[in-house]
Protein backbone atom coordinates (compact mmCIF):
# COMPACT_ATOMS: atom_id res chain seq x y z
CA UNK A 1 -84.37 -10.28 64.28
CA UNK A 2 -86.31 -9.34 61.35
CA UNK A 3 -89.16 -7.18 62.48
CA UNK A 4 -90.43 -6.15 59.05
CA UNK A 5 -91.19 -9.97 58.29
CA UNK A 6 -93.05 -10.73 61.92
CA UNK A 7 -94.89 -7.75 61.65
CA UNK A 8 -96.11 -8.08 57.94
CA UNK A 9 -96.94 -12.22 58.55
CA UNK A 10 -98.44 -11.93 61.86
CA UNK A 11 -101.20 -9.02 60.68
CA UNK A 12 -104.11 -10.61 60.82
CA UNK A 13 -105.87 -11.79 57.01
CA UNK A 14 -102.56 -10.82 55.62
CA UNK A 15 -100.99 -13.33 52.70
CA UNK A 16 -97.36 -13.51 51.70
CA UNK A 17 -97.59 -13.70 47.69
CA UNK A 18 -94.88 -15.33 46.16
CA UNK A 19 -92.89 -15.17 42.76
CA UNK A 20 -95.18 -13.16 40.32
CA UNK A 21 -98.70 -13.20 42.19
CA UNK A 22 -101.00 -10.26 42.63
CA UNK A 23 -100.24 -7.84 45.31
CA UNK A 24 -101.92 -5.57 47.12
CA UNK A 25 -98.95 -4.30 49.43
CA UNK A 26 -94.98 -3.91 48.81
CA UNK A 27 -92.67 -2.96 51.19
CA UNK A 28 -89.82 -3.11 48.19
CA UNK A 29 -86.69 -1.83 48.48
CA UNK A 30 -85.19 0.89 46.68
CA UNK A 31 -83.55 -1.01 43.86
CA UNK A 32 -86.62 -3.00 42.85
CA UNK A 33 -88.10 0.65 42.73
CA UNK A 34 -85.74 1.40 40.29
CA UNK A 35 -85.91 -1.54 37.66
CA UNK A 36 -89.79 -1.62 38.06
CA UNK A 37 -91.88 1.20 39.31
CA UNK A 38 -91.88 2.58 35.85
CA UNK A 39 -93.67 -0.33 33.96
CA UNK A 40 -95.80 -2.18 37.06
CA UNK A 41 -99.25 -1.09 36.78
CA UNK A 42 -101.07 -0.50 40.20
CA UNK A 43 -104.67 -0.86 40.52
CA UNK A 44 -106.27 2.37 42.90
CA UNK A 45 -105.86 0.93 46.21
CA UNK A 46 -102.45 -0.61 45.70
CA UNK A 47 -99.21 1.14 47.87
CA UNK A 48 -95.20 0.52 47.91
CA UNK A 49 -93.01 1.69 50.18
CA UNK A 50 -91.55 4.56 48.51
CA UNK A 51 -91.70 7.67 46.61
CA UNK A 52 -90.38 7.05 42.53
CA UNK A 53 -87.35 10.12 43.06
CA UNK A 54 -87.22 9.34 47.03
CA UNK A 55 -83.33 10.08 46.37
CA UNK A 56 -83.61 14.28 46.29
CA UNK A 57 -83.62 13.61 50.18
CA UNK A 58 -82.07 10.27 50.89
CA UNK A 59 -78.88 11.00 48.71
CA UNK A 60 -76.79 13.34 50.65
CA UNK A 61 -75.58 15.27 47.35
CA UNK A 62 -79.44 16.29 46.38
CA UNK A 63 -80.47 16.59 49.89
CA UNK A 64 -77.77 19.50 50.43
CA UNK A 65 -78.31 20.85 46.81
CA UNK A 66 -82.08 20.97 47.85
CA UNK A 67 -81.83 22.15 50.78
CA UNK A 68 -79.65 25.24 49.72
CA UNK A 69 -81.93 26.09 46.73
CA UNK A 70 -84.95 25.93 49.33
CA UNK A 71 -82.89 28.38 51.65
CA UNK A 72 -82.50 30.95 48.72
CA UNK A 73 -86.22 30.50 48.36
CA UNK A 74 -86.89 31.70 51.51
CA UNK A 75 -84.80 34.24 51.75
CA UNK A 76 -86.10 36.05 48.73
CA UNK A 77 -89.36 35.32 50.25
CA UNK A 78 -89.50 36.16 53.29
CA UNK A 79 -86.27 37.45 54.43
CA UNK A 80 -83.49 36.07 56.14
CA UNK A 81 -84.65 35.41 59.38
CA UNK A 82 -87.29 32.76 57.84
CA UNK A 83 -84.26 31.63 56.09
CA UNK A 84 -82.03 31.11 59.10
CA UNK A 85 -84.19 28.46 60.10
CA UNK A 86 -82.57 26.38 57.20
CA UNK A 87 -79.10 26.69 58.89
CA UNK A 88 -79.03 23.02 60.12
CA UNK A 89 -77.06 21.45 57.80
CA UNK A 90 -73.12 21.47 58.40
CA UNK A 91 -71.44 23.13 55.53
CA UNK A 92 -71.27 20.18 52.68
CA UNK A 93 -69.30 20.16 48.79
CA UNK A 94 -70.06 17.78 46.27
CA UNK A 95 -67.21 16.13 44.92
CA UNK A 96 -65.87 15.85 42.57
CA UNK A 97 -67.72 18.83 41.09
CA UNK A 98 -67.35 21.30 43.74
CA UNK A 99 -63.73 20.47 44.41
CA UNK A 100 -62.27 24.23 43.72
CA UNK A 101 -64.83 25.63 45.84
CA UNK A 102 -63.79 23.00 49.05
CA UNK A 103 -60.14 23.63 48.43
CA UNK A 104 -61.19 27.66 48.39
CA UNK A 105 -63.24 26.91 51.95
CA UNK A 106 -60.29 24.51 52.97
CA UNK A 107 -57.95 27.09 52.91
CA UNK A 108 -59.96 30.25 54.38
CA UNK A 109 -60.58 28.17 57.06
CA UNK A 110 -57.40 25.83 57.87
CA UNK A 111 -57.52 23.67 60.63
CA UNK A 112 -61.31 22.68 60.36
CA UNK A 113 -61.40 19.12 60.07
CA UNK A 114 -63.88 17.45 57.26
CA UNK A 115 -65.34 13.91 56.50
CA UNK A 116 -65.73 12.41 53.38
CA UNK A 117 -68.50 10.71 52.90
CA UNK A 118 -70.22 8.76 50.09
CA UNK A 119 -73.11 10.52 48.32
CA UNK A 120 -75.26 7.16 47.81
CA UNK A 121 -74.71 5.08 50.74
CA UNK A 122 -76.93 5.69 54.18
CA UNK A 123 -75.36 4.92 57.88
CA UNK A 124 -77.29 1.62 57.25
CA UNK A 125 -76.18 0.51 54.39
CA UNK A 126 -73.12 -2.02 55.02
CA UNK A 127 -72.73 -2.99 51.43
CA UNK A 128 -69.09 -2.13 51.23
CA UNK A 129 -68.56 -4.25 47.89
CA UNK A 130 -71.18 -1.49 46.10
CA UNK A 131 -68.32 1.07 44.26
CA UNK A 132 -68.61 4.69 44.87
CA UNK A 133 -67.59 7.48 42.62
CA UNK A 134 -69.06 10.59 44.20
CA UNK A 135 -68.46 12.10 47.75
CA UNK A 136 -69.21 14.65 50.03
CA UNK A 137 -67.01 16.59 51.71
CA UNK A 138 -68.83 17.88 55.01
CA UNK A 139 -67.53 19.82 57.80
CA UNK A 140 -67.13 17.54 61.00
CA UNK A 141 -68.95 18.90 64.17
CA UNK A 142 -66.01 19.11 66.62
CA UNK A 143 -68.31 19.83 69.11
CA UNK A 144 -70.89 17.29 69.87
CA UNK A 145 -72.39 16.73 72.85
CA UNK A 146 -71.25 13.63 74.85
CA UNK A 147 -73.29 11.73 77.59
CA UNK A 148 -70.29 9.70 79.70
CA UNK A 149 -67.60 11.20 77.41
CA UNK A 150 -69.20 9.41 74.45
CA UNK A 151 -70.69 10.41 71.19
CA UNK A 152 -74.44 10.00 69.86
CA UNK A 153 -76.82 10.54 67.60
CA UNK A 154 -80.35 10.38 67.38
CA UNK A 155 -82.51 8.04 65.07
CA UNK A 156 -86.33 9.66 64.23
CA UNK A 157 -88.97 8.44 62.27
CA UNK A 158 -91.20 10.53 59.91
CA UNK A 159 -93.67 8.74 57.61
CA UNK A 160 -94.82 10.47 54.81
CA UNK A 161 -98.41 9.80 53.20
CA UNK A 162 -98.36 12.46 50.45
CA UNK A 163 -96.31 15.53 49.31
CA UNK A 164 -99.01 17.06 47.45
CA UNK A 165 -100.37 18.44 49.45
CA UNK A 166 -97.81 17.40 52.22
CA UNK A 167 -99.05 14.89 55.20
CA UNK A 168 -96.18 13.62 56.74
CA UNK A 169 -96.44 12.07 60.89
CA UNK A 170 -94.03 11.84 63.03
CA UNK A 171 -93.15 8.89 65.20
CA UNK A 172 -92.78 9.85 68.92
CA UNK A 173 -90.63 6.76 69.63
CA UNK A 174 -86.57 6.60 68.60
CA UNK A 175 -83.31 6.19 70.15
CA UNK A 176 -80.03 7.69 70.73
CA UNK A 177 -77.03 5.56 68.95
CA UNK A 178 -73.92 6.00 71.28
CA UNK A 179 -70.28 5.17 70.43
CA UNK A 180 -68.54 2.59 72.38
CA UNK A 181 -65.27 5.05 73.41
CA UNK A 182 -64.94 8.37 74.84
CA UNK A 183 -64.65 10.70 72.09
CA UNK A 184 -61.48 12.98 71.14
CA UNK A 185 -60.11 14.49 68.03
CA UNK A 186 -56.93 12.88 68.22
CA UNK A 187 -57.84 9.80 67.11
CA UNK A 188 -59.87 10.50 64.29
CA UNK A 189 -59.15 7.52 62.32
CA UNK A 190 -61.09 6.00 64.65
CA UNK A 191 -64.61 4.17 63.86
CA UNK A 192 -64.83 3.28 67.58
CA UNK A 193 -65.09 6.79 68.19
CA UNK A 194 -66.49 8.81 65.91
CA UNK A 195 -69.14 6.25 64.24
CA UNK A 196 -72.67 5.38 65.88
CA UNK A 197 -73.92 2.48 63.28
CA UNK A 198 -75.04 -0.20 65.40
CA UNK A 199 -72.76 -2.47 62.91
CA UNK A 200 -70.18 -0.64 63.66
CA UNK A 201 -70.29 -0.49 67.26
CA UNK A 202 -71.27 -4.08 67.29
CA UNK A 203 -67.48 -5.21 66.59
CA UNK A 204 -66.02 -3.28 68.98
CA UNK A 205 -64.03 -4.68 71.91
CA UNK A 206 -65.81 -2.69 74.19
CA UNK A 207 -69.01 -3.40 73.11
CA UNK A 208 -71.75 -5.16 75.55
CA UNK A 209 -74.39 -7.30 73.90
CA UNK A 210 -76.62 -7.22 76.74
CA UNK A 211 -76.37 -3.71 77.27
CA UNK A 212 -76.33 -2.70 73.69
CA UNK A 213 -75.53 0.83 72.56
CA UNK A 214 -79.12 2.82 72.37
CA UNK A 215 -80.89 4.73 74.77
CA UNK A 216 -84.70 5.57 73.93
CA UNK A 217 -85.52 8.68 73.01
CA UNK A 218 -87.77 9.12 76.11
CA UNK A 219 -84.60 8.36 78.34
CA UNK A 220 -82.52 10.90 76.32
CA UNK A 221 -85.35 13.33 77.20
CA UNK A 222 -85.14 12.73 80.55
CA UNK A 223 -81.47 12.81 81.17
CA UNK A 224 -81.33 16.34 79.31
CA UNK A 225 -84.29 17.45 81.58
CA UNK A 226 -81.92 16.80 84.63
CA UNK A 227 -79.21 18.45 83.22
CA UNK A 228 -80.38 21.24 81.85
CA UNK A 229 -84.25 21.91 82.51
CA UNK A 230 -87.38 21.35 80.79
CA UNK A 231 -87.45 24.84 79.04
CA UNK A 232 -83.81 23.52 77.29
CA UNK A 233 -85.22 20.49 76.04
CA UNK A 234 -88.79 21.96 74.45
CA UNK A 235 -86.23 24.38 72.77
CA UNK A 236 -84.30 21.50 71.78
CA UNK A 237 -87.07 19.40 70.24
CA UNK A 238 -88.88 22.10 68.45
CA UNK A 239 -85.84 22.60 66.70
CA UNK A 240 -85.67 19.23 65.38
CA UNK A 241 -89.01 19.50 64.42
CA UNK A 242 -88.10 22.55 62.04
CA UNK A 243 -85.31 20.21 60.71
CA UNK A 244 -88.20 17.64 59.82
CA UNK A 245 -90.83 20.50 58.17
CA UNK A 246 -88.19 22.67 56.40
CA UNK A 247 -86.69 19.37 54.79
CA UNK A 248 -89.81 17.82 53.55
CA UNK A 249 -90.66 21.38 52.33
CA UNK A 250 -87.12 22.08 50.28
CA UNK A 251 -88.66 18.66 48.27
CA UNK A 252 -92.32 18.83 48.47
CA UNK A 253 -92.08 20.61 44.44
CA UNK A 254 -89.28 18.26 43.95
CA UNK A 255 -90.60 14.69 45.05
CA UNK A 256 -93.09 12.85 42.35
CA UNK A 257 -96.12 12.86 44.72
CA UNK A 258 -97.69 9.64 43.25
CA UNK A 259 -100.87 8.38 45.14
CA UNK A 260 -99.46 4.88 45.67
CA UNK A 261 -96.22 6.03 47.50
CA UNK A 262 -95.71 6.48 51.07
CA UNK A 263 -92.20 6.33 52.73
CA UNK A 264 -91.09 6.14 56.26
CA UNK A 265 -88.17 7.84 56.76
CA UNK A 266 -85.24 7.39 59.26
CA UNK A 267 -83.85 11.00 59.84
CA UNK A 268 -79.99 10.79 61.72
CA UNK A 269 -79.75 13.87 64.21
CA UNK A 270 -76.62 15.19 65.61
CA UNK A 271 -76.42 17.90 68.81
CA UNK A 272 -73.64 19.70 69.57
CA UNK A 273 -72.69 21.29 72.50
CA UNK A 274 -74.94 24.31 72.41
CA UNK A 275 -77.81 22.25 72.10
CA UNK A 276 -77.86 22.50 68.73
CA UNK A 277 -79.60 20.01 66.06
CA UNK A 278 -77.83 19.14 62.95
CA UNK A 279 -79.48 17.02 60.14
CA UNK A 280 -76.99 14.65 59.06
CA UNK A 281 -78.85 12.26 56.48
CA UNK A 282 -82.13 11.30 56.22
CA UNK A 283 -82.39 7.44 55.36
CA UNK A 284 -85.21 6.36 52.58
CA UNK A 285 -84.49 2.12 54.01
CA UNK A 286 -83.94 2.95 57.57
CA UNK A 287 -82.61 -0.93 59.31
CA UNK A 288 -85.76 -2.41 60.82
CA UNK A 289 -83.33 -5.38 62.13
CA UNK A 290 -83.25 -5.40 66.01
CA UNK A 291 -80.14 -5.61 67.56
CA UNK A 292 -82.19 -5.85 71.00
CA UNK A 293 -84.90 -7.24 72.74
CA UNK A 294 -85.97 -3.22 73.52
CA UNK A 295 -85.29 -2.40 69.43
CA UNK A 296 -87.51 -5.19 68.66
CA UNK A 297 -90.38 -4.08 70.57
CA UNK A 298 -89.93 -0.44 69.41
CA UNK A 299 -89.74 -1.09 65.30
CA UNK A 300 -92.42 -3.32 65.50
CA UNK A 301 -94.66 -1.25 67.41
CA UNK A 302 -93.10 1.29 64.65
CA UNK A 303 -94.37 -0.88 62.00
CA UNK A 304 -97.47 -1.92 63.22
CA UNK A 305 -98.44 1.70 63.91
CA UNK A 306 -96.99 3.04 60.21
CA UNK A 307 -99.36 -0.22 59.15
CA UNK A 308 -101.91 1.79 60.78
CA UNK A 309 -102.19 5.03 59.15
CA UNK A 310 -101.20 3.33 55.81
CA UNK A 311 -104.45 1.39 56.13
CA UNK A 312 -104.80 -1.03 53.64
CA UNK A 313 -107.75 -2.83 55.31
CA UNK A 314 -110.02 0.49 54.34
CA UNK A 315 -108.47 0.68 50.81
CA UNK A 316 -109.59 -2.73 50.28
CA UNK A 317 -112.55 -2.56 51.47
CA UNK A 318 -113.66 0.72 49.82
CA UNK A 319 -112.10 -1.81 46.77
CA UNK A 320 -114.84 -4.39 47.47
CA UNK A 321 -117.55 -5.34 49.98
CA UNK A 322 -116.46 -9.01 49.22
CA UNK A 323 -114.59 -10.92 52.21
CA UNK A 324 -110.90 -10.10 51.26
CA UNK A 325 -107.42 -11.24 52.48
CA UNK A 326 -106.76 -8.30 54.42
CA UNK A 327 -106.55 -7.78 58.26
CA UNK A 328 -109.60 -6.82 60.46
CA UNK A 329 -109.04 -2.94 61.08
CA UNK A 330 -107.37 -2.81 64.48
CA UNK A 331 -107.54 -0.58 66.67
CA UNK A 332 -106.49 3.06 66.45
CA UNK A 333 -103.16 3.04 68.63
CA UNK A 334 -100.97 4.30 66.02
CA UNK A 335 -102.95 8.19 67.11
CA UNK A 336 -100.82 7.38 70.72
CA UNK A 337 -97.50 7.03 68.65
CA UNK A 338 -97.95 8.95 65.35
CA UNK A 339 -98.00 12.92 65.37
CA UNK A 340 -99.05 13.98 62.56
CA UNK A 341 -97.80 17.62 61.33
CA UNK A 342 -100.47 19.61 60.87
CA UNK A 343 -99.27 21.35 57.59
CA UNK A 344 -96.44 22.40 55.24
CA UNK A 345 -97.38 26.31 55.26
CA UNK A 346 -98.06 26.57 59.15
CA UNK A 347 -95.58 26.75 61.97
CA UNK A 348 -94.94 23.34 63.32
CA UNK A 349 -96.95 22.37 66.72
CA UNK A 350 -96.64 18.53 67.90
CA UNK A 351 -97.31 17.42 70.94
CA UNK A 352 -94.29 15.03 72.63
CA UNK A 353 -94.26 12.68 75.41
CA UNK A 354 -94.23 14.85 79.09
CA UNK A 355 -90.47 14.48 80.02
């Protein structure tokens, strides 16, 4: 189910333009940013999808590199303690250029298992004909916590309006992606186990159509409420939300902060067994495909609310007092969904649904 498409032709006043028309809106995709951004000229009101160098966070290479340099930042800065709070990232090499230094790490600590990953391609991407030539090598978290013996992670949504000065909102909504077989380290060859894409998951012999492989994030809040208190699961979340401030910061100088860009971002969350949050990539094309009658209503409510605070209907009409073909301005229900975070230089205070 493509909710992207429903959502975008069922807004009211909205008109699909075709071939080489005049557009108002784009929801492109990242290669079309590529090959065009550069030479399309975009009249005030006009907005696309995503930032021009969206890759120093979406790329897992940059986003480490960034991420690091940021961490040094702070730590001449303000000290290490403010620095600490960048320690959410499991320890990552680029290769091939940081080979030496992984085999040095490799070797002080043998034993440690690590995942290679490609630096390009996001847990959404399926495009396995697309050739590769640089990798990550990232420490695997051994210890992650498991709900019925199986593994998860956690899909969030942050849309970002502007990074100078930096408005970015966070969607309240997401969902917890679970494997389809109890985890163990002995069969790490294993996709079943150890990988969470939906796609993934989908061809599994285990896997139940009906019942699907996603738990909302207001579930997974509940269900760590039971198990461990309401205190334990403020901690929890507040910690993700540093994850979502201190990475948007580590770009926010980096990121070309051009006035027709906004992106919504799909940030991939891992906790361990401590009930700790590690940022594992942060997807610039999150999937907006539903694999569920549930995952359809929540990414087009997702849409429709990141529609919202976008607002095209005001930019047009500040563009002309003329009748237009742009929706009526609907109601304000994206404030019930979208948090927005209040600033860049403050300490992060969002309110969340009451578990």
């Amino acid at each position: 189910m493509n909710t992207l498409m429903d959502v975008l032709r069922h807004r009211p006043g909205w008109v699909e333009v075709k071939d080489e028309g005049e557009w108002d809106f784009y929801w492109c995709d990242v290669s079309w940013l590529r090959e065009n951004f550069d030479h399309t000229y975009m009249d005030e009101h006009v907005r696309i999808s995503h930032f021009r160098n969206h890759y120093d966070l979406t790329r897992k290479n940059y986003m480490v590199k960034n991420l690091k340099r940021f961490r040094k930042q702070l730590e001449r800065e303000a000290g290490k303690l403010e620095a600490a709070k960048c320690d959410f990232f499991p320890k990552t090499f680029e290769m091939p250029c940081e080979y030496h230094l992984f085999v040095e790490e490799f070797r002080k600590n043998p034993g440690i298992t690590w995942i290679m990953k490609p630096d390009t391609r996001s847990s959404d991407d399926q495009k396995d004909d697309i050739p590769v030539e640089n990798y990550v090598a990232q420490r695997y978290i051994e210890n992650p916590y498991l709900i019925g013996g199986r593994k998860f992670d956690l899909r969030v949504y942050v849309l970002v309006m502007s990074y100078i000065p930096l408005r970015a909102w966070l969607y309240r909504d997401g969902f917890a992606r679970f494997s389809n077989t109890r985890f163990t380290l002995n069969s790490i060859d294993d996709q079943y186990v150890h990988l969470t894409n939906v796609a993934v998951q989908k061809t599994s012999p285990d896997y139940h159509p009906k019942k699907g492989c996603k738990w909302t994030l207001q579930r997974f809040r509940q269900y760590l409420a039971s198990k461990h208190g309401p205190e334990a699961v403020e901690t929890l979340f507040r910690d993700i939300d540093n994850i979502f401030v201190k990475s948007l910061q580590s770009v926010q100088k980096v990121i070309i902060s051009n006035k027709h860009c906004f992106e919504l971002y799909g940030y991939d969350i891992l906790i361990d067994q401590d009930l700790k949050p590690w940022l594992l990539e942060v997807n610039a094309s999150p999937s907006l495909t539903a694999s569920s009658q549930e995952d359809y209503e929540l990414k087009t409510c997702l849409l429709e609310d990141t529609l919202h605070v976008v607002d095209m209907e005001a930019r047009l009409r500040q563009r002309s007092e003329e009748t237009t073909e742009a929706a009526l301005l609907l109601p304000s229900s994206s404030e019930e969904s979208f948090q927005l975070i209040p600033s860049c230089q403050e300490e992060i205070s969002l309110s969340r649904p009451c578990v």
